[in-house]
Protein backbone atom coordinates (compact mmCIF):
# COMPACT_ATOMS: atom_id res chain seq x y z
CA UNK A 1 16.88 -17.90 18.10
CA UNK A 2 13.37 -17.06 17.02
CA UNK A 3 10.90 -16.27 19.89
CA UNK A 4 7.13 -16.28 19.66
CA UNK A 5 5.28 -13.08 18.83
CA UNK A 6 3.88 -11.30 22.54
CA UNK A 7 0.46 -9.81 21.52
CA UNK A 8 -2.04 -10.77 23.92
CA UNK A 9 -1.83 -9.48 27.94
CA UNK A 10 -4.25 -7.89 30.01
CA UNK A 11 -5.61 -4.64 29.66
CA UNK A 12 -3.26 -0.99 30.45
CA UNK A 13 -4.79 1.60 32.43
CA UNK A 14 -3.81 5.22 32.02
CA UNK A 15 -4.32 7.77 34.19
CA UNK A 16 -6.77 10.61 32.84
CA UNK A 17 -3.84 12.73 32.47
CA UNK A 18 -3.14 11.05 30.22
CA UNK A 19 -5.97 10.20 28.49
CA UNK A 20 -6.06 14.05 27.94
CA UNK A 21 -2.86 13.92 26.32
CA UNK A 22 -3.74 11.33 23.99
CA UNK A 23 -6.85 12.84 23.27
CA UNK A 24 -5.36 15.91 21.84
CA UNK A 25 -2.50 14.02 20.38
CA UNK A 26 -5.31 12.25 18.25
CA UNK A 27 -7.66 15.44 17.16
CA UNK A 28 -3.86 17.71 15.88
CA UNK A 29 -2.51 14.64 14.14
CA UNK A 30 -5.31 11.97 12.82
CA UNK A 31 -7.57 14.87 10.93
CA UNK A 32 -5.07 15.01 8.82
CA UNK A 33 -3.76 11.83 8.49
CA UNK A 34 -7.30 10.60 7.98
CA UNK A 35 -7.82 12.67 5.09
CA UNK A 36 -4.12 12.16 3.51
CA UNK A 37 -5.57 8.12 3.15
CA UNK A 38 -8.55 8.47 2.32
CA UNK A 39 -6.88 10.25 -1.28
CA UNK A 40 -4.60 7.72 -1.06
CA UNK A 41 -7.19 5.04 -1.22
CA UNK A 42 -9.05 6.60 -3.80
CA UNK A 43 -5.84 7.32 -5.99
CA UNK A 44 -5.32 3.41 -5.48
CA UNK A 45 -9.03 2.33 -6.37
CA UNK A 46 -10.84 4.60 -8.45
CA UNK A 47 -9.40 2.03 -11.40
CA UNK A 48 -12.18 -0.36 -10.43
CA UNK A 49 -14.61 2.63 -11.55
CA UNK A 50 -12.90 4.08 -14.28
CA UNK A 51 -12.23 0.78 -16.00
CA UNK A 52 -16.21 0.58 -16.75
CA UNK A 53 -15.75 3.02 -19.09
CA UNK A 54 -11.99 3.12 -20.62
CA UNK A 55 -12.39 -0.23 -21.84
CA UNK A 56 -14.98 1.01 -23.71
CA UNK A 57 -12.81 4.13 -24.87
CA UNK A 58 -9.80 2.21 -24.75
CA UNK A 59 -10.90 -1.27 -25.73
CA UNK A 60 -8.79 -2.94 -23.04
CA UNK A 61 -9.37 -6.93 -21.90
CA UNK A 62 -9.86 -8.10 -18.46
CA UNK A 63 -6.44 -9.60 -19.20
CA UNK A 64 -4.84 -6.04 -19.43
CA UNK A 65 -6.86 -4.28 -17.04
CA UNK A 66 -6.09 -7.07 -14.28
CA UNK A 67 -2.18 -6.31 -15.20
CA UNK A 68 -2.13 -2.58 -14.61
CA UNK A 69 -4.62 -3.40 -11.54
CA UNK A 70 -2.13 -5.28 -9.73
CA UNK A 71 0.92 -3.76 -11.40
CA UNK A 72 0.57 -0.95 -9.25
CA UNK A 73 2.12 -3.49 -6.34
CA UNK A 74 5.10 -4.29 -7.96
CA UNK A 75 5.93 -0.71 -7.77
CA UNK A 76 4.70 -0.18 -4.40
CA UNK A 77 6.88 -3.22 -3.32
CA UNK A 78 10.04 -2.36 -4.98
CA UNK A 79 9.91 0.80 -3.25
CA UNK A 80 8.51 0.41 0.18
CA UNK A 81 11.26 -0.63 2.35
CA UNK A 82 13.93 2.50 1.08
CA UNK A 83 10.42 4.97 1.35
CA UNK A 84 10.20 3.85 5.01
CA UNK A 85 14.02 4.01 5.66
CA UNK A 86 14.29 7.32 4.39
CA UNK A 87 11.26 8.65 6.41
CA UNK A 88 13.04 7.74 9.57
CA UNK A 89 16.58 9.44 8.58
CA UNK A 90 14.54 12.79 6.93
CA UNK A 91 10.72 12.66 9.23
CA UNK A 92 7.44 12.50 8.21
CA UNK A 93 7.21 15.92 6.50
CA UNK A 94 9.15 15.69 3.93
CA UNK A 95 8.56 12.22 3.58
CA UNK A 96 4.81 12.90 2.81
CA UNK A 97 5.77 15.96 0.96
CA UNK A 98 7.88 13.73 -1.92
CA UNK A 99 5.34 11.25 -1.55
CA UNK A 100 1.95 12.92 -2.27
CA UNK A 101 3.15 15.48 -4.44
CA UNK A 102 4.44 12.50 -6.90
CA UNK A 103 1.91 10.27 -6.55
CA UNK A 104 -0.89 12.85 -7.22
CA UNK A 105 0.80 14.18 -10.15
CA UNK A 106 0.89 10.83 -11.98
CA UNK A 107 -2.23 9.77 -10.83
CA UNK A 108 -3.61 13.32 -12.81
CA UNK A 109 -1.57 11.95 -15.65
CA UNK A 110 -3.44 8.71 -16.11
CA UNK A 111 -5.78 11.26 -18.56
CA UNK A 112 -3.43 10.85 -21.12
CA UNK A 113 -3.27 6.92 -21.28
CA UNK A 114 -4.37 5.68 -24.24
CA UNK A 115 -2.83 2.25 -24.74
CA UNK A 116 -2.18 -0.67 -22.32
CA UNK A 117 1.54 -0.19 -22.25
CA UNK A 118 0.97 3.68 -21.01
CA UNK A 119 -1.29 2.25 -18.58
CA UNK A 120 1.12 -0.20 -16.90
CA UNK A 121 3.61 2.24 -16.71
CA UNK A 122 1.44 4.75 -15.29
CA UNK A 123 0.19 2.57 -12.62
CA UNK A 124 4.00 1.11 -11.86
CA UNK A 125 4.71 4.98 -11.15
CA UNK A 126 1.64 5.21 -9.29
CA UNK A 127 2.73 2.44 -6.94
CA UNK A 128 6.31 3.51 -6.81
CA UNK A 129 5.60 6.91 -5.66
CA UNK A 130 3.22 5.90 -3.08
CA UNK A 131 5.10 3.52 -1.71
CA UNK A 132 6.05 4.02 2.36
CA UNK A 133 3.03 5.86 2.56
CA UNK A 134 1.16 3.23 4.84
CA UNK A 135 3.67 2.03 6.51
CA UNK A 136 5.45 5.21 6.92
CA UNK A 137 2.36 6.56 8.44
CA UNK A 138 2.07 3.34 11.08
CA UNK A 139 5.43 4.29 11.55
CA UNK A 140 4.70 7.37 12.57
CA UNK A 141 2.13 6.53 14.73
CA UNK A 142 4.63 4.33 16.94
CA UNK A 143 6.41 7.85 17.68
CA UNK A 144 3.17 8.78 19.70
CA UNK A 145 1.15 6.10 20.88
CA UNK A 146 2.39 2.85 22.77
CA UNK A 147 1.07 -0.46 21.93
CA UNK A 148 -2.00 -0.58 24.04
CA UNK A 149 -3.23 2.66 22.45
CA UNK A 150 -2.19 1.73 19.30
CA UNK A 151 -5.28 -0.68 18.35
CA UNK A 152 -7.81 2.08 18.14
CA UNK A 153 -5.62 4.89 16.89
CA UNK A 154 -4.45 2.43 13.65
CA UNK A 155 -8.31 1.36 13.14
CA UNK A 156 -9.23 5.25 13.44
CA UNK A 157 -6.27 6.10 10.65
CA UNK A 158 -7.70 3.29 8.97
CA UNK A 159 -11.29 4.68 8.65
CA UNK A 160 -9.81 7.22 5.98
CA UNK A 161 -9.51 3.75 3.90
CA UNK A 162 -13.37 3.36 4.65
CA UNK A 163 -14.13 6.75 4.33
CA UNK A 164 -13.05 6.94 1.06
CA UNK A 165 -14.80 3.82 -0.35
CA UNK A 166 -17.84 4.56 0.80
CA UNK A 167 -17.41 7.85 -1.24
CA UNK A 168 -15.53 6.83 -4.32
CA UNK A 169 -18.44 5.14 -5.53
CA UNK A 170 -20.92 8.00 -5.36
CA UNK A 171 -18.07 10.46 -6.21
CA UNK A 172 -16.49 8.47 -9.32
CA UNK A 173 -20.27 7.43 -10.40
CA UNK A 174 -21.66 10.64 -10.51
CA UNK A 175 -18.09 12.78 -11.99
CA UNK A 176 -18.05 9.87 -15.09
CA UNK A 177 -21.47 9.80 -15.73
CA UNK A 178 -22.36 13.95 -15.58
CA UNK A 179 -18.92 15.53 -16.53
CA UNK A 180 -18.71 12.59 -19.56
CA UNK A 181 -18.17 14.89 -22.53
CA UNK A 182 -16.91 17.86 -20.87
CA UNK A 183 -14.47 19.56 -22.80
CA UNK A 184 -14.05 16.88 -25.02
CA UNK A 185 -12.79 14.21 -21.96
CA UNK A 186 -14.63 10.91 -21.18
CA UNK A 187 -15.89 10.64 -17.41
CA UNK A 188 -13.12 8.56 -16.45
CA UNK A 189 -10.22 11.23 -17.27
CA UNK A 190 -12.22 13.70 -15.33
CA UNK A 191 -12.07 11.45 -12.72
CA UNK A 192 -8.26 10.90 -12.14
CA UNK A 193 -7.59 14.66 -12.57
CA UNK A 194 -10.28 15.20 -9.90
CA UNK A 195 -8.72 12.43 -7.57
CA UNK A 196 -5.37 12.75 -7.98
CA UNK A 197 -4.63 16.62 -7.46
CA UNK A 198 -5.28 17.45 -4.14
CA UNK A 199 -3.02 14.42 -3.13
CA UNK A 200 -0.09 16.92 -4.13
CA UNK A 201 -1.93 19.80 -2.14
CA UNK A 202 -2.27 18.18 0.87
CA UNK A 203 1.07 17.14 0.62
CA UNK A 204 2.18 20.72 0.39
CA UNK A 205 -0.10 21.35 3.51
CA UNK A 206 1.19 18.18 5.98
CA UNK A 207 5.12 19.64 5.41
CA UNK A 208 3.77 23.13 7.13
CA UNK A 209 0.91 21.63 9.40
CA UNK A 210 2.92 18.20 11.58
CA UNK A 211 5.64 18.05 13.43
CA UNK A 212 8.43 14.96 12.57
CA UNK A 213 8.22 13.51 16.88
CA UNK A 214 6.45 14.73 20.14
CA UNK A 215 9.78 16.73 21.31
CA UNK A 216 9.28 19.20 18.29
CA UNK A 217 5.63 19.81 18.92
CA UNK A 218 5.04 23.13 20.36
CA UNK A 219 1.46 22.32 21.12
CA UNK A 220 2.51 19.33 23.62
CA UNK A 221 3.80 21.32 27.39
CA UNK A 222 6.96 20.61 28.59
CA UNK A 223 5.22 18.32 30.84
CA UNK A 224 2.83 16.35 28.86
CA UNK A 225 6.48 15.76 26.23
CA UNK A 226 8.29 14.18 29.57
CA UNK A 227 5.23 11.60 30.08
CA UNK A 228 4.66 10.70 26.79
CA UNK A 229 8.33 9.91 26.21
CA UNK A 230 8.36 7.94 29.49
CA UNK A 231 5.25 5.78 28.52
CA UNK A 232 6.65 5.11 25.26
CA UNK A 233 9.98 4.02 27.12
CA UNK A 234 8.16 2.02 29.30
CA UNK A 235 5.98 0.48 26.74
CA UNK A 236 9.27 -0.60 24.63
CA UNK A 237 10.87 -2.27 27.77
CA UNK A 238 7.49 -4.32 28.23
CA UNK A 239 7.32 -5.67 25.34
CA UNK A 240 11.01 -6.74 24.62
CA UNK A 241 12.11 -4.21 22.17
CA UNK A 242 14.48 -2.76 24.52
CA UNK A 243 16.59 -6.18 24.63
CA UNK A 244 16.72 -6.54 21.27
CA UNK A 245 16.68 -2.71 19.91
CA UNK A 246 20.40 -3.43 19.51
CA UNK A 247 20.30 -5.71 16.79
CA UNK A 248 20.75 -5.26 12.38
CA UNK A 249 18.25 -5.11 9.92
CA UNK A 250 19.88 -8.60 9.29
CA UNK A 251 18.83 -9.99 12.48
CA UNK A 252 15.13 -9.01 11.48
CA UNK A 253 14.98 -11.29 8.18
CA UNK A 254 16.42 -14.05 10.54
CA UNK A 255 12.83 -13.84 12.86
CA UNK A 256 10.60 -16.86 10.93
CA UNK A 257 7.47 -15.05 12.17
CA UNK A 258 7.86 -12.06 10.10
CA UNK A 259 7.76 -14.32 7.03
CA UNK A 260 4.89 -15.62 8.33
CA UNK A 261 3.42 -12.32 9.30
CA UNK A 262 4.28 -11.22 5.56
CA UNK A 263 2.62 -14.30 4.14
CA UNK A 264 -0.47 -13.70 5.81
CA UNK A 265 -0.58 -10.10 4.43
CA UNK A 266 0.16 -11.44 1.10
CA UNK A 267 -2.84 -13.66 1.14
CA UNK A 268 -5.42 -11.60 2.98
CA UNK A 269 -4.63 -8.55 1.05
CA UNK A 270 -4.62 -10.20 -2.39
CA UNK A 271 -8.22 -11.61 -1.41
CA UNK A 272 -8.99 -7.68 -0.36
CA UNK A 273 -8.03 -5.75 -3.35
CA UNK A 274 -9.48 -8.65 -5.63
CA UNK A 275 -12.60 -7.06 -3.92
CA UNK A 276 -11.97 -3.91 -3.97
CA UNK A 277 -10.80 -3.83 -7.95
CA UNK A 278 -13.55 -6.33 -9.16
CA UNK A 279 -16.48 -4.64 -6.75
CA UNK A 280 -18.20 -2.66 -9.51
CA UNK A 281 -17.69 -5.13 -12.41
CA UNK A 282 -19.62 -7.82 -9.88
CA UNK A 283 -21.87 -5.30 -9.03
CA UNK A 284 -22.92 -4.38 -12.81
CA UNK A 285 -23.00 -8.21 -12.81
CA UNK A 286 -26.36 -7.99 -11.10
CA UNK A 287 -27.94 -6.64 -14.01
CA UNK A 288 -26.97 -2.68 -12.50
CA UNK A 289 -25.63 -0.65 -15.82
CA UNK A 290 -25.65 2.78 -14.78
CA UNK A 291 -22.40 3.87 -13.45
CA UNK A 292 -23.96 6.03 -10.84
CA UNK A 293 -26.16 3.45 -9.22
CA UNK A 294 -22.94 1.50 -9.31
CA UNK A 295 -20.95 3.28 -7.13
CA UNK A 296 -24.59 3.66 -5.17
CA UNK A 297 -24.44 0.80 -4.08
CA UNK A 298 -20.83 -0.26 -3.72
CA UNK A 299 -20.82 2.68 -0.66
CA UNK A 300 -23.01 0.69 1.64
CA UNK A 301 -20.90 -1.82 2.90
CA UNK A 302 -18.24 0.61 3.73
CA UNK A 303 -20.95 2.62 5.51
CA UNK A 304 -21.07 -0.04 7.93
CA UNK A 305 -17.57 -1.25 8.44
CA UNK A 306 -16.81 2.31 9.18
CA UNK A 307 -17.95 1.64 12.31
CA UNK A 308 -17.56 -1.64 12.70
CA UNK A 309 -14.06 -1.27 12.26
CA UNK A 310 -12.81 1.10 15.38
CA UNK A 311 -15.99 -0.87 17.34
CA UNK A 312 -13.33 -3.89 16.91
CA UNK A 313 -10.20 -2.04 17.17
CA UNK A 314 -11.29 -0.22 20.43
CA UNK A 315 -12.78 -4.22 21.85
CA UNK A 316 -9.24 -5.72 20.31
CA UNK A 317 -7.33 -2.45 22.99
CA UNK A 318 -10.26 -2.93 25.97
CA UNK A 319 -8.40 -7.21 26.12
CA UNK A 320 -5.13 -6.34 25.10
CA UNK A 321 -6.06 -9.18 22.36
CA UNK A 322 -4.90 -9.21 18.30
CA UNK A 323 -4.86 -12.40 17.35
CA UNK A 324 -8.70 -13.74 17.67
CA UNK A 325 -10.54 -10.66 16.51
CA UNK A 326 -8.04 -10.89 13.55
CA UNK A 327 -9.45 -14.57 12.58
CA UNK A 328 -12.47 -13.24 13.55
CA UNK A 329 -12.62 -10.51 11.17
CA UNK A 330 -10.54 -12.90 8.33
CA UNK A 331 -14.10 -15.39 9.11
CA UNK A 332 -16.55 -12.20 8.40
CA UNK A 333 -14.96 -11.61 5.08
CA UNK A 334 -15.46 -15.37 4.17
CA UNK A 335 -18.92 -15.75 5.00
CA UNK A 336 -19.76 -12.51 3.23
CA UNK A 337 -17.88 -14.13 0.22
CA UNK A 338 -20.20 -16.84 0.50
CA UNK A 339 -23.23 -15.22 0.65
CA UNK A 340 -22.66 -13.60 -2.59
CA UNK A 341 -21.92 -17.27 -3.67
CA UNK A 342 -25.44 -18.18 -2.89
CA UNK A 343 -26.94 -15.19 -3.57
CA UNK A 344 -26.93 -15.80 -7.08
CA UNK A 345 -27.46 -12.00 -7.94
CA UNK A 346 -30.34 -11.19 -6.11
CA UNK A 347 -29.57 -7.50 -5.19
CA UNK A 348 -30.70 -7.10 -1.27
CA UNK A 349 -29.25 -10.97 -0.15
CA UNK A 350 -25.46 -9.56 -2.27
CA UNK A 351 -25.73 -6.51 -0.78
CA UNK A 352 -25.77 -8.08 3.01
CA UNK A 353 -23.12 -9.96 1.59
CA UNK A 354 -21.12 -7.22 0.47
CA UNK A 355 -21.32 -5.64 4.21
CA UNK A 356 -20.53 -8.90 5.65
CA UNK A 357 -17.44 -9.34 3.81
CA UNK A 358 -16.61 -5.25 3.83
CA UNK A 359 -16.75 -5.00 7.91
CA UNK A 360 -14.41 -8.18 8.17
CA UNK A 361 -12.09 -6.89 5.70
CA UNK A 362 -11.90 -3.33 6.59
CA UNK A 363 -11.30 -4.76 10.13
CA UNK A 364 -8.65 -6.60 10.15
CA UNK A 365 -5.77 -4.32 8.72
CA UNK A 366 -5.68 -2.03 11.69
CA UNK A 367 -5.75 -4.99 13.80
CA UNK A 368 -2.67 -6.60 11.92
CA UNK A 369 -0.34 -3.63 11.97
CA UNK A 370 -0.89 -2.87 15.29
CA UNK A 371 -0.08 -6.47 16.10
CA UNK A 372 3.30 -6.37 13.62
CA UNK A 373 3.86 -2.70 15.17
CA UNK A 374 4.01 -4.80 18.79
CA UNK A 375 6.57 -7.11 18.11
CA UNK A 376 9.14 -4.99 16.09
CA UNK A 377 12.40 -3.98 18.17
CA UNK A 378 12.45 0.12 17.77
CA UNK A 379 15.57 0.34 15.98
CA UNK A 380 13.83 -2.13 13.59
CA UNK A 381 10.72 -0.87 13.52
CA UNK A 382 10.94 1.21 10.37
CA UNK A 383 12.35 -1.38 7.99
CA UNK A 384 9.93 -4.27 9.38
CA UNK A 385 6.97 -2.63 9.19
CA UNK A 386 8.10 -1.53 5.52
CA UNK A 387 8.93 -5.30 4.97
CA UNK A 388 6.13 -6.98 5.91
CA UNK A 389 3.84 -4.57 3.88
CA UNK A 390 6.28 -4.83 0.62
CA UNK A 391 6.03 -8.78 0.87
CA UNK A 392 2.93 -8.22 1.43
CA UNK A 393 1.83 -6.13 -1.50
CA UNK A 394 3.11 -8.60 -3.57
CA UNK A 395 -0.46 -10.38 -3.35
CA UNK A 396 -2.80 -7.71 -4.85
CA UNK A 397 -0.01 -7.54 -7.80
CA UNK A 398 -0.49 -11.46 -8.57
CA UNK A 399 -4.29 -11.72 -7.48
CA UNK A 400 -6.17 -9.79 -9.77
CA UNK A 401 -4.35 -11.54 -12.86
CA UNK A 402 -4.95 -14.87 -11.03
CA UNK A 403 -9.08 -13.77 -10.85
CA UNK A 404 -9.32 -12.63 -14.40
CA UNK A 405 -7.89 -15.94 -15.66
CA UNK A 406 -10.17 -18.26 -13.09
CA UNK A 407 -13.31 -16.16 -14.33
CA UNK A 408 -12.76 -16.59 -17.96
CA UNK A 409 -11.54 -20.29 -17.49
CA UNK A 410 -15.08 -20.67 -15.70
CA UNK A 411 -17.20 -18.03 -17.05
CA UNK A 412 -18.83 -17.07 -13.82
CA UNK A 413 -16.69 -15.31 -10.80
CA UNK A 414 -17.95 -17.41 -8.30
CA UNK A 415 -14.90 -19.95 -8.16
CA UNK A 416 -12.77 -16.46 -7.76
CA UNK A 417 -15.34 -15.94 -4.41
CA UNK A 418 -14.20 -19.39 -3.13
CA UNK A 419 -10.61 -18.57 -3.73
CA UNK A 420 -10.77 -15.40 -1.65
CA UNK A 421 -13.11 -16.50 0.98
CA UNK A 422 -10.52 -19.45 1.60
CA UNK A 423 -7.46 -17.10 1.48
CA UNK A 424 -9.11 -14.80 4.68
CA UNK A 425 -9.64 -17.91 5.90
CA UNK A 426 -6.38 -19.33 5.85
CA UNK A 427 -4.47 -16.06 6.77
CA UNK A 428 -6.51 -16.08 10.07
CA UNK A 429 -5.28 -19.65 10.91
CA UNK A 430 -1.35 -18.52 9.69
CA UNK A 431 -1.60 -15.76 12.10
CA UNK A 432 -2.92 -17.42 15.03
CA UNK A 433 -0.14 -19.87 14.67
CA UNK A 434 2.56 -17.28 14.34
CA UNK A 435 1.48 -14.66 16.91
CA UNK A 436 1.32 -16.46 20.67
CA UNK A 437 -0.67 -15.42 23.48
CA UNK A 438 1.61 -12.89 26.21
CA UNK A 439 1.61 -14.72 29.41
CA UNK A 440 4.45 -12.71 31.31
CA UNK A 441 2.86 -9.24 30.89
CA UNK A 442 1.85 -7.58 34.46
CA UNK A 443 -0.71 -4.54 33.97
CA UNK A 444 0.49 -1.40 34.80
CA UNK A 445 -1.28 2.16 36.11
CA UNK A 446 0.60 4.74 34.18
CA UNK A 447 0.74 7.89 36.34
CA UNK A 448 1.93 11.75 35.89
């Protein structure tokens, strides 16, 4: 029998023992981590830059580019769920060893592409090898954090995300516009070899630097290991998983609300990579040709929801609360989508509108994971976090395809800022149906 997502209860005090420990939990292990994403992001994105040049070297249409765009998910979903499996049996190490070695590798090796078949198979690899990575690192997370602290710790991992916007476009503007030419390679080969190497160095580095769980971390005392392990005990018995750690993956694919949990990742991260991919073509829209004023101005609105975002995540821990700052968030996005509607080009009004929309979206992931994180039995936590972000990734592989065909049917892309300002819109509603209020959650004083 299904039971209603827990999520909302009131707020968990720790003691400031505690609150020491986590601190220097966070400051070994999210440096790091922080850094590992924010390659990752730009290994995923830097396609939205490159493309405004190699369709002029390459003569690709929006048709083609849109494909290996979103073909990058099919990958990533095919091979999520066994990535994430495999972390748990093996630990994080290695995991991210395999992981960022391969994926930086290819991602160096989209220099050679020179046809639209090499391209989709490049970015198929791409997604392949980097699948697990997200979820393997929220994962992760759940080894050292409970739920309560988890809000704030995802939406700081997740800043890496933001990070790394707000630099790609500066970074990827300025390496294809000044290194175009160098040794006989356009700007936009430079830039994947530039990107996508130090993904395999810092894998390299993370197999020597973390440590798989808190029991093999010689910088955690003997001490601070035994009250760690007991708050993480005691968070899993609050919140059900220690009922039902028991059961099969099977019994997970039974539970209707991680469908629905999957369905409302498939639609509000289709609408955010639509974004993300289609950012720099809207924003040479505008009448902005050079590439490094481009990515200029693409890096304020991630500038913003930098801070935005663990301002939310840290207000989304203080209540104990997931649900309405997700639809909150999911309603940003949407009015920023709409104010580049009415903006009609005019650079400062699509520029709010761009922050508007970037703060919402770059919001509400850490505040969704930490919610699906919640509500996962332990033994299942691995394969249904890996689940719901496979199903998931299934929307930015369809979305992009689905844009490019609405914006040449229409010849303008403001029916595609409709469609994604209603698909926030309704994955806010979907989740706030599927995830209930906690009512039978007591707050506790965890002591040393």
């Amino acid at each position: 029998m299904a039971h209603p997502l827990p999520q909302t209860g009131p707020a968990v005090q720790y003691s400031p023992q505690d609150e020491a420990m986590f601190s220097k939990i966070g400051w070994r292990l999210l440096p790091l981590l922080i850094v590992c994403y924010m390659i990752a992001f730009l290994d995923r994105v830097n396609i939205g830059f490159a493309q405004l040049q190699m369709r002029e070297s390459l003569n690709f249409s929006d048709a083609a580019y849109a494909f290996g765009a979103g073909v990058f998910f099919l990958g990533y979903f095919l091979c999520e769920v066994p990535s994430n499996l495999i972390l748990e049996k093996i630990g994080a190490r290695k995991t991210l060893l395999r992981i960022m070695f391969c994926w930086g590798i290819v991602a160096s090796a989209m220099i050679y592409v020179t046809t639209p078949t090499m391209f989709y198979i490049a970015r198929f690899l791409l997604g392949a090898f980097e699948a697990g990575f997200f979820p393997g690192i929220i994962l992760y997370l759940t080894y050292w954090y409970p739920g309560p602290r988890r809000g704030k710790v995802i939406a700081l991992f997740m800043t890496g995300a933001t990070i790394a916007y707000l630099i790609a476009g500066p970074i990827s503007g300025a390496t294809m516009k000044y290194l175009d030419g160098v040794l006989g390679h356009r700007g936009w080969q430079w830039l994947f070899v530039t990107q996508g190497m130090p993904a395999a160095i810092l894998g390299v580095f993370a197999f020597f630097y973390l440590k798989d769980k808190p029991e093999d971390a010689n910088w955690l005392t003997a001490d601070e290991k035994a009250r760690l392990r007991k708050l993480l005990d005691d968070d899993a018995a609050t919140v059900g998983h220690g009922a039902s750690s028991h059961g099969s993956f099977r019994a997970l694919l039974a539970l209707p609300q991680v469908w629905m949990m999957s369905l409302v990742y498939f639609l509000y991260l289709g609408a955010t990579y639509v974004m993300v991919f289609w950012t720099p073509t809207l924003i040479k829209s505008w009448g902005v040709n050079d590439v490094f004023t481009v990515g200029l101005l693409s890096s304020i609105a991630p500038a913003v929801a930098m801070f935005a975002m663990v301002l939310i995540g840290r207000s989304s821990d203080k209540h104990n609360e997931r649900r309405k700052h997700f639809l909150f968030c999911c309603a940003l996005a949407a009015i920023g989508a709409f104010i580049l509607i009415f903006a009609r080009g005019n650079i400062p009004l699509s520029v709010l509108g761009l922050v508007i929309l970037g703060t919402g979206q770059s919001a509400s992931t850490p505040l969704f994971f930490t919610a699906t994180s919640e509500i996962l039995p332990k033994t299942l936590a691995a394969g249904g976090i890996a689940l719901v972000s496979s199903l998931g990734n299934l929307g930015p592989s369809v979305m992009p395809s689905v844009v490019a065909m609405v914006n040449n049917a229409t010849g303008t892309p403001v029916a595609s800022l409709y469609l994604v300002a209603a698909l926030w819109l309704v994955s806010g509603v979907i989740l706030m149906m599927a995830v209930r209020p906690k009512t039978a959650f007591a707050p506790r004083l965890a002591t040393a």
